[in-house]
Protein backbone atom coordinates (compact mmCIF):
# COMPACT_ATOMS: atom_id res chain seq x y z
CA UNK A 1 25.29 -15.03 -3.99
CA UNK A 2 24.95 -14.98 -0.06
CA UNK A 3 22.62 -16.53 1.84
CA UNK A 4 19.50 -15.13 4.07
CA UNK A 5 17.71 -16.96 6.85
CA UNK A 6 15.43 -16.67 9.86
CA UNK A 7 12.98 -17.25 12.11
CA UNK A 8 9.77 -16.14 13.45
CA UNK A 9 7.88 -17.05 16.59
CA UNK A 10 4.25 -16.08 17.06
CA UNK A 11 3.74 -17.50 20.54
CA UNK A 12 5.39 -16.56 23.65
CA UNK A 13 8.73 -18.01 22.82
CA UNK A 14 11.70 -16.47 22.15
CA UNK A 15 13.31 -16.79 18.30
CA UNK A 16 16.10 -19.40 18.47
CA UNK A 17 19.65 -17.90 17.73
CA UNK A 18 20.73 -21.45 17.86
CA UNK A 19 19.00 -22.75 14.71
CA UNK A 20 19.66 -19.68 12.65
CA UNK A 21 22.87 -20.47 13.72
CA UNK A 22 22.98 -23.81 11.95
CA UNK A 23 20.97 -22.61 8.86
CA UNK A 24 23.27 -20.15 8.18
CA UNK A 25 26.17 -22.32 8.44
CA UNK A 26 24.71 -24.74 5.84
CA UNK A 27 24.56 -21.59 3.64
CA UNK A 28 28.50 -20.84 4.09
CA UNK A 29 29.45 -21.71 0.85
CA UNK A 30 26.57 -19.19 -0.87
CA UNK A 31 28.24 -16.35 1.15
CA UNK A 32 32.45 -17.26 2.12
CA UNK A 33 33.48 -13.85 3.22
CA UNK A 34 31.42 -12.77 6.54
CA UNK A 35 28.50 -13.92 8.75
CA UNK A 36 26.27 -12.11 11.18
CA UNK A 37 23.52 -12.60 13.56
CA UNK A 38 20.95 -10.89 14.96
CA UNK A 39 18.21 -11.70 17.70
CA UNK A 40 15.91 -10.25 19.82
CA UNK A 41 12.24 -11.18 21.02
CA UNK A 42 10.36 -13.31 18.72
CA UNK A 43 12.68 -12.12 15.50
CA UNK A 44 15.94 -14.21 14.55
CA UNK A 45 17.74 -13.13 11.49
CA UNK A 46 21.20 -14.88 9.84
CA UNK A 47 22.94 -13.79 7.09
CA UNK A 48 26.07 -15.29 5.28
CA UNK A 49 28.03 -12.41 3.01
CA UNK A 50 29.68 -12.62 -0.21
CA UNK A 51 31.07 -8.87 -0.43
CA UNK A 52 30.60 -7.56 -4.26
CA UNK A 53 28.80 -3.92 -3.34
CA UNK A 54 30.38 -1.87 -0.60
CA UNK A 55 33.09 -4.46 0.51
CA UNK A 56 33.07 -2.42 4.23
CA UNK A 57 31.97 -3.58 7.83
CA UNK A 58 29.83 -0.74 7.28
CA UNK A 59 27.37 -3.16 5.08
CA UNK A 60 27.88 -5.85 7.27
CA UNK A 61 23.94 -7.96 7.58
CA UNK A 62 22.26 -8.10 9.32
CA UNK A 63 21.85 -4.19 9.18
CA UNK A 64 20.10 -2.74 11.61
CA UNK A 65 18.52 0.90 11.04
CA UNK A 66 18.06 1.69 14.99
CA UNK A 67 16.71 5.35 14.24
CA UNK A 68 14.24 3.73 11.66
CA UNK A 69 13.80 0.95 13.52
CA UNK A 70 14.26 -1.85 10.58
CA UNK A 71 16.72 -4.48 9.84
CA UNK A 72 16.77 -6.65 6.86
CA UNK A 73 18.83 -9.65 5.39
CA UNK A 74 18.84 -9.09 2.20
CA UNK A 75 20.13 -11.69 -0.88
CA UNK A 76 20.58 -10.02 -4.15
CA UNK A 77 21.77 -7.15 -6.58
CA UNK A 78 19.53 -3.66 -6.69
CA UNK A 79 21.24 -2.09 -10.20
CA UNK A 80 19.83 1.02 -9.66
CA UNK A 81 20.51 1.66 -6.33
CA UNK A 82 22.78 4.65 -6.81
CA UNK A 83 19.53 6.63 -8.42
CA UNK A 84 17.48 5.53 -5.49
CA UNK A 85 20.33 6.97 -2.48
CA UNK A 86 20.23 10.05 -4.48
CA UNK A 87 16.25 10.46 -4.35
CA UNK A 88 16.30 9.46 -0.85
CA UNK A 89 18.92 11.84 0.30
CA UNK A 90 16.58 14.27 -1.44
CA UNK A 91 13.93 13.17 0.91
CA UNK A 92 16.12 13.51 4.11
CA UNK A 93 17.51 10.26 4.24
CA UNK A 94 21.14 9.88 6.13
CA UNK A 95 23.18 6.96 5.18
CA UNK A 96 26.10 5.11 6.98
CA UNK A 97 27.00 3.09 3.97
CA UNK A 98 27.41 2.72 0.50
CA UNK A 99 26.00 -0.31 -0.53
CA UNK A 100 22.42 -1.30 -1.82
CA UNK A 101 21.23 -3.17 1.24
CA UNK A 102 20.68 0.24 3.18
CA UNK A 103 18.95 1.78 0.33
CA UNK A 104 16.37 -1.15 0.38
CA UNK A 105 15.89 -0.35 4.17
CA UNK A 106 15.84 3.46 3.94
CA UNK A 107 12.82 3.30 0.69
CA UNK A 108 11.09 0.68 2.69
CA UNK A 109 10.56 3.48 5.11
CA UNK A 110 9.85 6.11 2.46
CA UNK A 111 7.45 4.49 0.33
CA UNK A 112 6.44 1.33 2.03
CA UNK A 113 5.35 -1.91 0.72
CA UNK A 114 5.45 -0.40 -2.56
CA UNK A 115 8.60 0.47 -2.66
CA UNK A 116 9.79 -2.61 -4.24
CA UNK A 117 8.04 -1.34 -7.54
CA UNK A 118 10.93 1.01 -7.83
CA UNK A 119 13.86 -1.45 -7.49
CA UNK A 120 15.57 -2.43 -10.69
CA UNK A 121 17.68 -5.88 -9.62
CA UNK A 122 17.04 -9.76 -8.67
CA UNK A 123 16.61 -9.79 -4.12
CA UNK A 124 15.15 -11.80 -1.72
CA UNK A 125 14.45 -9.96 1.73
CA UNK A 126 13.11 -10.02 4.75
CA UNK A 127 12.45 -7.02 6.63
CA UNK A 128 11.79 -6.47 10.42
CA UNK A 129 9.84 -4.03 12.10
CA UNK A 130 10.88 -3.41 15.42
CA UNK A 131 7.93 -1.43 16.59
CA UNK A 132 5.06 -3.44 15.18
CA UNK A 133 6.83 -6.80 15.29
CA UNK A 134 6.29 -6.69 11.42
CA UNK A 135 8.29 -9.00 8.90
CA UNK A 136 8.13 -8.47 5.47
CA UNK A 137 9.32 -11.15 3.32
CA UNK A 138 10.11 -10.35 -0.52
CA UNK A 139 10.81 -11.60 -4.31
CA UNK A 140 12.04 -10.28 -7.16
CA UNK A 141 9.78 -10.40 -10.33
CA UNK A 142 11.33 -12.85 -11.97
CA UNK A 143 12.12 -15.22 -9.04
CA UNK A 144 15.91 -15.25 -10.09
CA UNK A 145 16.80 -15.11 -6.25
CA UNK A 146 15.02 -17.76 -4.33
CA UNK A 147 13.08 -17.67 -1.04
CA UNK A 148 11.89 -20.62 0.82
CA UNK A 149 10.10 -20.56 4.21
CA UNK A 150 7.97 -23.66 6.76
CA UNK A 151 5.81 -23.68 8.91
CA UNK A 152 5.96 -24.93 12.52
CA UNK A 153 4.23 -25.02 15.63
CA UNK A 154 4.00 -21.19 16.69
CA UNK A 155 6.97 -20.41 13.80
CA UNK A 156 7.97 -19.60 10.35
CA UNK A 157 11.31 -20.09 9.28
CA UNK A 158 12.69 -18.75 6.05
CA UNK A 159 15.85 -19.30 3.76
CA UNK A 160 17.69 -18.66 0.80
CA UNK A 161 17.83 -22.47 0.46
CA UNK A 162 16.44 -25.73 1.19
CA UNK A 163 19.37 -27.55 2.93
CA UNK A 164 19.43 -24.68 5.05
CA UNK A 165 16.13 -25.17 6.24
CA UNK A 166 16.50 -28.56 6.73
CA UNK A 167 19.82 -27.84 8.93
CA UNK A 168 16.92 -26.03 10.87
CA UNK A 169 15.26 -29.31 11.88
CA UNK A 170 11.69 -30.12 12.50
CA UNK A 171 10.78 -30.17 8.76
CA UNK A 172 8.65 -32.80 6.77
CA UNK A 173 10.52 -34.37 4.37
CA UNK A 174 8.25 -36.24 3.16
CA UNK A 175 7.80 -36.14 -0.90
CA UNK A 176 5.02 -33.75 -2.00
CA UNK A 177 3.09 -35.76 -4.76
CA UNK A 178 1.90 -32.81 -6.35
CA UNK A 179 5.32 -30.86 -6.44
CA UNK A 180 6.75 -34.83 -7.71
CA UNK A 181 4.05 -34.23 -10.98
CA UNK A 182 4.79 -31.02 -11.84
CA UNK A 183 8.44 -32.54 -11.64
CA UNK A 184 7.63 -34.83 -13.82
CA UNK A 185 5.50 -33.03 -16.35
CA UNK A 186 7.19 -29.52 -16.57
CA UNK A 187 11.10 -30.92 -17.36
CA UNK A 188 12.07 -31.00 -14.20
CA UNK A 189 10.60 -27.28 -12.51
CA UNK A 190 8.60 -27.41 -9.67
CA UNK A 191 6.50 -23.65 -9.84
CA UNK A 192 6.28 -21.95 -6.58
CA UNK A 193 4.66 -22.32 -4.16
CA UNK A 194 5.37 -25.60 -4.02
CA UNK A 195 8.52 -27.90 -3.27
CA UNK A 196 9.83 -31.27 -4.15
CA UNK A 197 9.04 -31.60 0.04
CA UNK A 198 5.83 -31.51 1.40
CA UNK A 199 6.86 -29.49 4.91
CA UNK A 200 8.47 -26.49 2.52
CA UNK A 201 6.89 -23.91 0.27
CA UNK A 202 8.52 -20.97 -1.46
CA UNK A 203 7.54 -18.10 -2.12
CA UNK A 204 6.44 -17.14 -5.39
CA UNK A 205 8.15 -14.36 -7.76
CA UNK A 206 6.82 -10.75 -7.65
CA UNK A 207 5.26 -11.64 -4.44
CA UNK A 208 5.73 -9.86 -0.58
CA UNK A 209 4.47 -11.65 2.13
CA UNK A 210 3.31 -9.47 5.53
CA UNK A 211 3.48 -11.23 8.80
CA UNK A 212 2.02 -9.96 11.52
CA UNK A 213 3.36 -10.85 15.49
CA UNK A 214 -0.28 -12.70 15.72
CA UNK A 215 0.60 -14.85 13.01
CA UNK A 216 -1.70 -13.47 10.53
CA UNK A 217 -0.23 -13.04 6.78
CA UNK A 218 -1.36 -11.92 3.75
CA UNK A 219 0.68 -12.32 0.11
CA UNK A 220 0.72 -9.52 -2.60
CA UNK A 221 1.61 -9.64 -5.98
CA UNK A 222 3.17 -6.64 -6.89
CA UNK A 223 4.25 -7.45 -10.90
CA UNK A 224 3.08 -9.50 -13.58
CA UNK A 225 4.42 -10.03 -17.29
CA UNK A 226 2.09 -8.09 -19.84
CA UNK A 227 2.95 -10.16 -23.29
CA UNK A 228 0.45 -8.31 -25.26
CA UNK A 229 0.76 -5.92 -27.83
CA UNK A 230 1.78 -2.17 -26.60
CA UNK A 231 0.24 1.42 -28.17
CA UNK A 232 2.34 2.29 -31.33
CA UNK A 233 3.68 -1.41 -31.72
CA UNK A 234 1.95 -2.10 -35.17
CA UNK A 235 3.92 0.92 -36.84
CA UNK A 236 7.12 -0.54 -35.62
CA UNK A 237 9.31 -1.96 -38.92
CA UNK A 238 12.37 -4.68 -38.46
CA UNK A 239 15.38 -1.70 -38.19
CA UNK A 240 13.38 -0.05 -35.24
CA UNK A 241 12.39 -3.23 -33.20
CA UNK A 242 15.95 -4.57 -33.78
CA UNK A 243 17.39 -1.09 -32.22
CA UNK A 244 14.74 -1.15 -29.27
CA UNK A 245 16.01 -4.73 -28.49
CA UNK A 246 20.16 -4.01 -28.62
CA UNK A 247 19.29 -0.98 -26.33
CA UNK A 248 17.65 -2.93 -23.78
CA UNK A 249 20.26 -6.25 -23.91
CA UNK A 250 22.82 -2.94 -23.81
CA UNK A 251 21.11 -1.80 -20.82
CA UNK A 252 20.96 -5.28 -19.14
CA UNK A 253 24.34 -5.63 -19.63
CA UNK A 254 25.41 -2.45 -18.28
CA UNK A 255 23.09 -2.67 -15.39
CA UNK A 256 24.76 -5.77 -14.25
CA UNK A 257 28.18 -4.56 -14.06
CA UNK A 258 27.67 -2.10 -10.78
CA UNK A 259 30.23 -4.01 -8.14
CA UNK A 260 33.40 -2.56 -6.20
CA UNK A 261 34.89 -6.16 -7.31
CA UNK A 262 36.05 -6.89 -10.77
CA UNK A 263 33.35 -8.46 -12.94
CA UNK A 264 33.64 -11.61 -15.27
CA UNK A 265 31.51 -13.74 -17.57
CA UNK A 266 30.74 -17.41 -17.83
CA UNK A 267 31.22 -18.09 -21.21
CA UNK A 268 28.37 -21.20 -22.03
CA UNK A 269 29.51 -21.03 -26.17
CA UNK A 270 27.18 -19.60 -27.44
CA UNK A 271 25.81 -16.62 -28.84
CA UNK A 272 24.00 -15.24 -25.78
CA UNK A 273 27.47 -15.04 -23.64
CA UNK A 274 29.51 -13.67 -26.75
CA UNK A 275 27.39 -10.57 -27.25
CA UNK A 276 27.25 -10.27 -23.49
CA UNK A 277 31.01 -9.99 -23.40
CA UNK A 278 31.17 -8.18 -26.84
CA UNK A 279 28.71 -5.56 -25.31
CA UNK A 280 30.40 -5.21 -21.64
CA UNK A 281 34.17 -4.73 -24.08
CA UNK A 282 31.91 -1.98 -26.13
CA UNK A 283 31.23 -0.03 -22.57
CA UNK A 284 35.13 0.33 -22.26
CA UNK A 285 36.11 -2.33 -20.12
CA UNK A 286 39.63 -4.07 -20.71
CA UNK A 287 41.32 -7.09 -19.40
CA UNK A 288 38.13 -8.75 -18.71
CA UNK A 289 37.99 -11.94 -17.14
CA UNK A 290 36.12 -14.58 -18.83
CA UNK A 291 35.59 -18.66 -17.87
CA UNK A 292 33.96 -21.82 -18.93
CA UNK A 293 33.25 -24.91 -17.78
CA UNK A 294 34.15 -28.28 -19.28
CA UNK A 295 33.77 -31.66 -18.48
CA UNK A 296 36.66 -34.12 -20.35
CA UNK A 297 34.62 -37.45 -19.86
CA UNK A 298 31.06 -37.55 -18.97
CA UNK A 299 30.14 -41.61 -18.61
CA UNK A 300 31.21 -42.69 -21.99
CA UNK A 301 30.64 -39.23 -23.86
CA UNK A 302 34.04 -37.36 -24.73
């Protein structure tokens, strides 16, 4: 889970380590086992940790890359990260831990803004440049990690949540009525950018977001979903689509078991979570813990 959050100054004030502070304690409960801090100039960065990959001090967040000169907070899960290191120490690349947040960092560096194109995982990022005064904010492409960020006089502030940002201060609250129709019309979902508030946006799936110390930004989207027919589809029959689709749920399921803490299922009962947990047991995993959630009066419904 964890929790990211931050803020930016693009006047002559300093970033305050004092309202990070506070946002990052209302994200406590997203990330229970450590908390760090890091500011300097116009840059403020919080993190809260739940430990799941590389459960060291080494990974501690913020993480800060002095011979780079990056740090990130970083919310998330990069499945392929191991693949990535390896390429990277091809390229040169020294690493002081064993987690995924450092590989972000270190391909950031290698491959820039496109770099992101290569991770296989569900993040939300920001990324510092200490030379340039640079942040980078980030999405993954199916928005499964959120991002939210306002505006303010001279600032941005960003989080991995909206109470956070309202522990912040300074925010309108005030009901957005075009966020409050798509809430109405769409069951509930209000689509990015927009918020249920008027004085908070978020940022959109797929997208990164480039700030500049002037204050200048620019948003790219770096993925979108392609639902049309591929070369060599039409002389597909049923036995060869269904294969193609157990080997990519097998690989989705497989993907999602990379932690150095043991892994579990939320069993919802149904099919979806019983072939999940039939498929991790098929990979050779044994005494696997499983849970579900239940509810023994709800208003007058047994």
């Amino acid at each position: 889970m964890c929790g990211i959050a931050g803020e930016i100054r693009f006047d002559d004030h300093y970033a305050s380590s004092a309202v990070c502070t506070r946002m990052a304690d209302a994200l406590a409960p997203r990330g229970p086992d450590a908390a760090g801090l890091f500011a300097q100039g116009r840059v403020a960065l919080a993190h809260r940790r739940l430990k799941i990959i590389d459960l060291s001090e080494q990974a501690q967040q913020p993480m800060i890359d002095s011979e780079l000169g990056l740090a990130i907070v970083y919310n998330g899960a990069i499945y392929n990260y191991p693949e990535l290191r390896q390429e990277l120490t091809g390229l040169g690349y020294r690493f002081f831990s064993t987690g995924d947040t450092e590989v972000i960092l270190k391909a950031y560096h290698a491959w820039g803004k496109d770099f992101v194109e290569k991770l296989a995982g569900m993040f939300a990022f920001a990324i510092w440049e200490r030379d340039s005064g640079r942040v980078v904010l980030g999405r993954d492409r199916l928005g499964i990690k959120p991002l939210y960020y306002a505006d303010g006089p001279g600032r941005l502030r960003f989080a991995s949540a909206l109470p956070a940002l309202l522990a912040g201060g300074e925010i309108d609250t005030d009901i957005d009525p075009v966020a409050l129709h798509h809430y109405m019309t769409f069951h509930a979902v209000v689509p990015a950018p927009f918020t249920i508030l008027k004085g908070v946006r978020k940022l959109p799936p797929a997208t990164l977001m480039t700030l500049d110390r002037d204050g200048s930004r620019a948003e790219r989207r770096y993925w979108s979903v392609n639902y049309g027919p591929q070369a060599g589809d039409q002389r597909r029959d049923e036995a060869e689509w269904r294969d193609m689709t157990l080997a990519a749920v097998r690989q989705a399921v497989e993907r999602r078991l990379v932690a150095d803490v043991p892994v579990g299922v939320l069993l919802s009962g149904g099919i979806d979570s019983s072939l999940v947990t039939g498929l991790i047991a098929e990979s050779g995993h044994r005494d696997l813990q499983t849970f579900s959630i239940g509810f023994e009066t709800v208003g007058d419904e047994k």
